[in-house]
PDB file of N, CA and C in Angstrom:
ATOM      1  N   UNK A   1       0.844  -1.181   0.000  1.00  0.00           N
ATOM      2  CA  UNK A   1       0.000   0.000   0.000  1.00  0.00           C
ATOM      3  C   UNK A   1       0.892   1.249   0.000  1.00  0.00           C
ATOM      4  N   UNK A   2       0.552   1.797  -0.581  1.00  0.00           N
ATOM      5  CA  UNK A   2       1.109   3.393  -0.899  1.00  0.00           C
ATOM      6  C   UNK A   2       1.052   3.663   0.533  1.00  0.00           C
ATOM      7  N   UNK A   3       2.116   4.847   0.957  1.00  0.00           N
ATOM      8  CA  UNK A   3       1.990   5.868   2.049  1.00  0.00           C
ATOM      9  C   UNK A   3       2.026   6.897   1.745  1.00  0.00           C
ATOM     10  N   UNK A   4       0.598   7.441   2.146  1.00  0.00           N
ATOM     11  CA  UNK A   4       0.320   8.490   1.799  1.00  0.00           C
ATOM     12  C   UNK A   4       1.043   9.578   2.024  1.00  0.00           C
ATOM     13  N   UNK A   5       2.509   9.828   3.140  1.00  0.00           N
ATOM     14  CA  UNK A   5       2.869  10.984   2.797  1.00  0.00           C
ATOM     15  C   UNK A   5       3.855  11.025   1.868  1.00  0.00           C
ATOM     16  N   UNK A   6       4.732   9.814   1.624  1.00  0.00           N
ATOM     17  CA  UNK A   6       5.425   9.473   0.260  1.00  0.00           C
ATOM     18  C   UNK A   6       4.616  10.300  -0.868  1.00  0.00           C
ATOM     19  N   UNK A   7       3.338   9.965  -0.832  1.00  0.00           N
ATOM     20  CA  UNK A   7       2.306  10.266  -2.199  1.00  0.00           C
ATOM     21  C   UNK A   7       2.418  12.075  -2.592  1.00  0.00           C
ATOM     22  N   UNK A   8       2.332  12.224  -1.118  1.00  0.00           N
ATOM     23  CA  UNK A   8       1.608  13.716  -0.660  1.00  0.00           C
ATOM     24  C   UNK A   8       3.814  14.357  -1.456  1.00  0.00           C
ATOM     25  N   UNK A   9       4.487  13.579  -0.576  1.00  0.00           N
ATOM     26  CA  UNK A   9       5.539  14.496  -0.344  1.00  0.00           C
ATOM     27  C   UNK A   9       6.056  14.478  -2.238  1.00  0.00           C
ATOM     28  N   UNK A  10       6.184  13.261  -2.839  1.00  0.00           N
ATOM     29  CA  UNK A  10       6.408  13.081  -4.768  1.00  0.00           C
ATOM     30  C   UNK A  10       5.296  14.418  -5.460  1.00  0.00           C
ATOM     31  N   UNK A  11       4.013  14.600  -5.138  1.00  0.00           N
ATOM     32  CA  UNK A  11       2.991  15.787  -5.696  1.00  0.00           C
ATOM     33  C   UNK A  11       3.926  16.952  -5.143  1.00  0.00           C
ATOM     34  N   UNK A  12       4.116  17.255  -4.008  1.00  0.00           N
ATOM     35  CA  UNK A  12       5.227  18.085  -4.200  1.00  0.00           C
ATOM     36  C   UNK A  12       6.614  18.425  -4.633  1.00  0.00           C
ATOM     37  N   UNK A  13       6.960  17.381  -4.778  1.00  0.00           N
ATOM     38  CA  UNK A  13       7.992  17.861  -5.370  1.00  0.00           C
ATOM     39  C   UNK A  13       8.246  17.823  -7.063  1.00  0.00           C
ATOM     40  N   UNK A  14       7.099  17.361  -7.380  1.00  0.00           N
ATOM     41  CA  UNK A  14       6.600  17.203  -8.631  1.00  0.00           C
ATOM     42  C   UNK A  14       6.290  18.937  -9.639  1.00  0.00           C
ATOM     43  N   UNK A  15       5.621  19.185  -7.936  1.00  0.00           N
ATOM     44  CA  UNK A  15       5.070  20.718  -8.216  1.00  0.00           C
ATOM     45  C   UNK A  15       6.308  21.596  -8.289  1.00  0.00           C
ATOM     46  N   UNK A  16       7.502  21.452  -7.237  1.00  0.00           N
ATOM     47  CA  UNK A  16       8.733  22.397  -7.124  1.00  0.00           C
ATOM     48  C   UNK A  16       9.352  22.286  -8.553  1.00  0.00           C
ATOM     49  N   UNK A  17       9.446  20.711  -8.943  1.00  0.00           N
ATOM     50  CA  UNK A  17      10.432  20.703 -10.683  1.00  0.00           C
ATOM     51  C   UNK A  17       9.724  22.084 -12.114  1.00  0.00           C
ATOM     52  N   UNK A  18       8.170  21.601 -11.408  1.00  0.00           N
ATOM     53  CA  UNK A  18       7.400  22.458 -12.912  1.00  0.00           C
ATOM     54  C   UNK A  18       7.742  23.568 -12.901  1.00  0.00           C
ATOM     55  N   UNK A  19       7.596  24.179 -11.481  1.00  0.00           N
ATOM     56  CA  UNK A  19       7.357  25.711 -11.464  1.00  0.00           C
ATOM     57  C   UNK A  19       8.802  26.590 -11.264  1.00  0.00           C
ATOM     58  N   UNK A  20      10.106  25.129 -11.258  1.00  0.00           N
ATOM     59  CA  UNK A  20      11.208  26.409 -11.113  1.00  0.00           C
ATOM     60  C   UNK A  20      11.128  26.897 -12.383  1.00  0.00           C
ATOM     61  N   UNK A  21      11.325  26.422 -13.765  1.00  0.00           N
ATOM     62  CA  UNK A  21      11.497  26.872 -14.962  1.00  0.00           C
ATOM     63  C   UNK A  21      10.821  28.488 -14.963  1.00  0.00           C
ATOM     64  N   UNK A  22       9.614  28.706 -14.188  1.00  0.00           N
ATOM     65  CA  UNK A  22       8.937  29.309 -14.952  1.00  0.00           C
ATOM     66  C   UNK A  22       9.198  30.684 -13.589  1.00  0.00           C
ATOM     67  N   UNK A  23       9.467  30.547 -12.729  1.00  0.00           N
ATOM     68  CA  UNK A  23      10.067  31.604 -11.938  1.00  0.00           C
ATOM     69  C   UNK A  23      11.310  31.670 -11.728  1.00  0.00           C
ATOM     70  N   UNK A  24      12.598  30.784 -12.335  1.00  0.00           N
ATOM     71  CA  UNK A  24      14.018  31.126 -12.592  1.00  0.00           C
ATOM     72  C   UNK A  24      14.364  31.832 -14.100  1.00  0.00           C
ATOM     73  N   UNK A  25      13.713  31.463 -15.223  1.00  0.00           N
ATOM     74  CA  UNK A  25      13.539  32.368 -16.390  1.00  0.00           C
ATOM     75  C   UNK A  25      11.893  32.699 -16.741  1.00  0.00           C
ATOM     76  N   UNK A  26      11.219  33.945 -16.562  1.00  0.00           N
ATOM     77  CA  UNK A  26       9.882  33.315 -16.874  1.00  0.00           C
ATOM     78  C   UNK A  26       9.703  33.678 -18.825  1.00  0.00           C
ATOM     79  N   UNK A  27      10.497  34.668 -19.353  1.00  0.00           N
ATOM     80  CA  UNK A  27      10.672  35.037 -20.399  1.00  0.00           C
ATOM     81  C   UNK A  27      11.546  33.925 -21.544  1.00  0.00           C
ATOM     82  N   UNK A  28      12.474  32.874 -21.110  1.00  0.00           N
ATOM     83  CA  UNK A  28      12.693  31.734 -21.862  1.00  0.00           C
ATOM     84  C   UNK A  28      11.378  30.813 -21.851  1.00  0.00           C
ATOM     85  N   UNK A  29      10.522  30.729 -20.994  1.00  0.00           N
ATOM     86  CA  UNK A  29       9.560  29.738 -20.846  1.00  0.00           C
ATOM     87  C   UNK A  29       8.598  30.508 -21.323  1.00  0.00           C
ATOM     88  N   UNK A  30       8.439  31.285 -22.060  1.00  0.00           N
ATOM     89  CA  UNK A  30       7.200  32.293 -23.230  1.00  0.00           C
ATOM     90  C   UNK A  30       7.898  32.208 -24.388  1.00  0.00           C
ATOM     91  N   UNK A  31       9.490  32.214 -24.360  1.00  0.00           N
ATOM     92  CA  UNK A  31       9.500  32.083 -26.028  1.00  0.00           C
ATOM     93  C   UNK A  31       9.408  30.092 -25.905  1.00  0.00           C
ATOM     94  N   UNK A  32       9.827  29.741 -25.738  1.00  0.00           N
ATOM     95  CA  UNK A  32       9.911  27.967 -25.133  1.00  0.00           C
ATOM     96  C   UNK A  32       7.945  27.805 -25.583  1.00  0.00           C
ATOM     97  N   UNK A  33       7.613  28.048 -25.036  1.00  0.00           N
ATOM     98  CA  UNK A  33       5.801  28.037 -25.193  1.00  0.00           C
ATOM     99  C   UNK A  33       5.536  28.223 -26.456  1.00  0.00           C
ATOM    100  N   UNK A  34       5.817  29.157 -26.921  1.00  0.00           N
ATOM    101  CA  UNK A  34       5.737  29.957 -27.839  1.00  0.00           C
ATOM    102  C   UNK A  34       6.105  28.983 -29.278  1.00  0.00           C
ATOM    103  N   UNK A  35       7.377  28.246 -29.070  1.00  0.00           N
ATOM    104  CA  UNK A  35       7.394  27.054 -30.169  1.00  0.00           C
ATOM    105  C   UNK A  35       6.999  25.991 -30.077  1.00  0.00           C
ATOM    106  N   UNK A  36       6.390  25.529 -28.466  1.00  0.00           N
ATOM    107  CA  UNK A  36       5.752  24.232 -28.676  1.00  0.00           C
ATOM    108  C   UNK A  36       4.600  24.144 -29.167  1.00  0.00           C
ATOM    109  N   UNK A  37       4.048  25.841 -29.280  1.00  0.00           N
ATOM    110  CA  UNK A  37       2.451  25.714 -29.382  1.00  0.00           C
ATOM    111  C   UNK A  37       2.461  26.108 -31.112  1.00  0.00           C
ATOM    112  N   UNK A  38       3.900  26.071 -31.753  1.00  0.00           N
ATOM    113  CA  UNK A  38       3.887  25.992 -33.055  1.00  0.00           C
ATOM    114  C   UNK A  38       3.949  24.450 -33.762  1.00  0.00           C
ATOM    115  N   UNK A  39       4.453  23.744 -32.792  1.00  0.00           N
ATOM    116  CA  UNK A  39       4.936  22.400 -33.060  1.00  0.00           C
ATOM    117  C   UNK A  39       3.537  21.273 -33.718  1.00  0.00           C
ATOM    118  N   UNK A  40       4.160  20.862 -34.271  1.00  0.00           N
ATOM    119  CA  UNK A  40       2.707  19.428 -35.450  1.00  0.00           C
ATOM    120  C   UNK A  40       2.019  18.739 -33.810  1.00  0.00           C
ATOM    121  N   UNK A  41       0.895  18.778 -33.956  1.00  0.00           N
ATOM    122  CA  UNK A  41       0.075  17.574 -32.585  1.00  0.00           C
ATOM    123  C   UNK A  41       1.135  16.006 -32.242  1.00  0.00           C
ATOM    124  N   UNK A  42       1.590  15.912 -33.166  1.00  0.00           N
ATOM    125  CA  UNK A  42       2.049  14.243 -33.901  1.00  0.00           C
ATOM    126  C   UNK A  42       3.451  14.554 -33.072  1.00  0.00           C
ATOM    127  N   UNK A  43       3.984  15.683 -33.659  1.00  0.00           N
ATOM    128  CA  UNK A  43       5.502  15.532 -32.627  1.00  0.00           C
ATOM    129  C   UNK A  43       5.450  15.629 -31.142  1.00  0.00           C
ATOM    130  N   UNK A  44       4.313  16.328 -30.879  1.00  0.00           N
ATOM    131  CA  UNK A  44       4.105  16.683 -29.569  1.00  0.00           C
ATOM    132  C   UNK A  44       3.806  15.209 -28.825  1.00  0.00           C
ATOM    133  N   UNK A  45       2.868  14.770 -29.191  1.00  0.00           N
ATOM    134  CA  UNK A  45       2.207  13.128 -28.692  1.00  0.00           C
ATOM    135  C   UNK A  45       3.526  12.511 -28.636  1.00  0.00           C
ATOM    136  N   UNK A  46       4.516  11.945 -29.969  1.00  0.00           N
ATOM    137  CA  UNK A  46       5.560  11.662 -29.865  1.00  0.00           C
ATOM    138  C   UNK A  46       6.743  12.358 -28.377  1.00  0.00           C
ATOM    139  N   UNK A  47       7.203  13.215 -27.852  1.00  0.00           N
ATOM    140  CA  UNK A  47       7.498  13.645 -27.074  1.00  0.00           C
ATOM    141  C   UNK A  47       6.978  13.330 -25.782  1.00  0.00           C
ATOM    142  N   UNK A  48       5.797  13.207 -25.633  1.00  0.00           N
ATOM    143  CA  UNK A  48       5.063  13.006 -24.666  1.00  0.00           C
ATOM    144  C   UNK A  48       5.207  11.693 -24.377  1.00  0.00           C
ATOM    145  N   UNK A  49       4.874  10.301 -25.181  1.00  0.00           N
ATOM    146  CA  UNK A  49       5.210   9.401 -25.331  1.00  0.00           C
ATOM    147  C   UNK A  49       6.192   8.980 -24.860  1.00  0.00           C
ATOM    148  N   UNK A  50       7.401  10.173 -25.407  1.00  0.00           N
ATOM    149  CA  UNK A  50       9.082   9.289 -25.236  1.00  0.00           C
ATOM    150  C   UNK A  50       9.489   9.761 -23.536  1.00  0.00           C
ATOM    151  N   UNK A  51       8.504  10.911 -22.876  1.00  0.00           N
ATOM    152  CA  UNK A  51       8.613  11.179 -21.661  1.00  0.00           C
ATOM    153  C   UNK A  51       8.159   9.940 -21.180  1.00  0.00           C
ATOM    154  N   UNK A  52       6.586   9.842 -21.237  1.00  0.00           N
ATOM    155  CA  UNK A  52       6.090   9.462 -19.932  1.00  0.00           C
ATOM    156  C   UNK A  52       6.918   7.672 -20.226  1.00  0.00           C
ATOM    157  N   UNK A  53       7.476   6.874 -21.142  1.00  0.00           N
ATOM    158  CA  UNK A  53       8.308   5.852 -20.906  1.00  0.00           C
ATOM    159  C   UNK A  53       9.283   6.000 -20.293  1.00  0.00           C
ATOM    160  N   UNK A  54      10.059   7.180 -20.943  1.00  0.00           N
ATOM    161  CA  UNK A  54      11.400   7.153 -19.912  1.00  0.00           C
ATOM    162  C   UNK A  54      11.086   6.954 -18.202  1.00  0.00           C
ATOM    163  N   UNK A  55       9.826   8.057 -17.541  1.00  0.00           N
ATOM    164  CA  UNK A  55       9.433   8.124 -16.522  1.00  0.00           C
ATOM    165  C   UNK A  55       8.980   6.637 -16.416  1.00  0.00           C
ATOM    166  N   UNK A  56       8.254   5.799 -16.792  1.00  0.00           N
ATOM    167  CA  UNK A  56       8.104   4.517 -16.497  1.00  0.00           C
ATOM    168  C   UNK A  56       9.257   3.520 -15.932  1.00  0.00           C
ATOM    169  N   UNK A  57      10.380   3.477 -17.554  1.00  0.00           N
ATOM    170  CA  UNK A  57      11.711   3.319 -16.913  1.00  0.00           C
ATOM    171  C   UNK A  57      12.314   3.808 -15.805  1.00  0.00           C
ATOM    172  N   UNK A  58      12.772   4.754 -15.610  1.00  0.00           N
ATOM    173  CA  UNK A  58      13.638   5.006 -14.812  1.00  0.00           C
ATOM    174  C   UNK A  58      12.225   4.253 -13.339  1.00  0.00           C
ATOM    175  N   UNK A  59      11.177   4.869 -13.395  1.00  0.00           N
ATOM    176  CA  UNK A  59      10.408   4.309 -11.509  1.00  0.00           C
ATOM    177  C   UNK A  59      10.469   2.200 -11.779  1.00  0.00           C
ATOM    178  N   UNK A  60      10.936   1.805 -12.828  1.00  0.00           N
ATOM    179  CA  UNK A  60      10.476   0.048 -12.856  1.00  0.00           C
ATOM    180  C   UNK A  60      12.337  -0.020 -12.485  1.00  0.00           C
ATOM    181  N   UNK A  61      13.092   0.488 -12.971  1.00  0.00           N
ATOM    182  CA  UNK A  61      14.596   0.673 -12.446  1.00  0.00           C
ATOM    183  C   UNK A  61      14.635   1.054 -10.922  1.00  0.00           C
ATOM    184  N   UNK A  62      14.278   1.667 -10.671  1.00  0.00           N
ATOM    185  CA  UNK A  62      14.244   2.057  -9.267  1.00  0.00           C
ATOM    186  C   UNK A  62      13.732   0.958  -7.868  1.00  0.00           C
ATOM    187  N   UNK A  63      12.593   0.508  -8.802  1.00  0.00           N
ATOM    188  CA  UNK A  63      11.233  -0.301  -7.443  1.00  0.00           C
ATOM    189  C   UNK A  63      12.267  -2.035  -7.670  1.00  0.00           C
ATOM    190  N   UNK A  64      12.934  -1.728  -8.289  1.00  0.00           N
ATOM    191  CA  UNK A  64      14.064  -3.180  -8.722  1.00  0.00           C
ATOM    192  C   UNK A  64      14.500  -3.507  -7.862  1.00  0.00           C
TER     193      UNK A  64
END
């Protein structure tokens, strides 16, 4: 069974990774925006894809 403050404490720090980008440069992360929201749907899905596996990998490497 999950422990919940494990759960509680990963949502946070989940939250600290997103939001440094965007309050250590917030003007790279508007032009950064700015070309993903130019980018094909297809590359984007692709990207997304090749994230959320890696993230799979690396937590099935880990729980090993």
């Amino acid at each position: 069974m999950i422990d919940m403050k494990l759960l509680i404490l990963l949502i946070g720090l989940l939250l600290i990774f997103e939001g440094l980008p965007y309050a250590a440069a917030p003007e790279s992360m508007q032009a950064w925006m700015k070309k993903v929201s130019a980018m094909n749907p297809g590359q984007l899905r692709i990207i997304g894809l090749i994230a959320m596996t890696s993230g799979l990998l690396i937590c099935w490497i880990i729980q090993r």
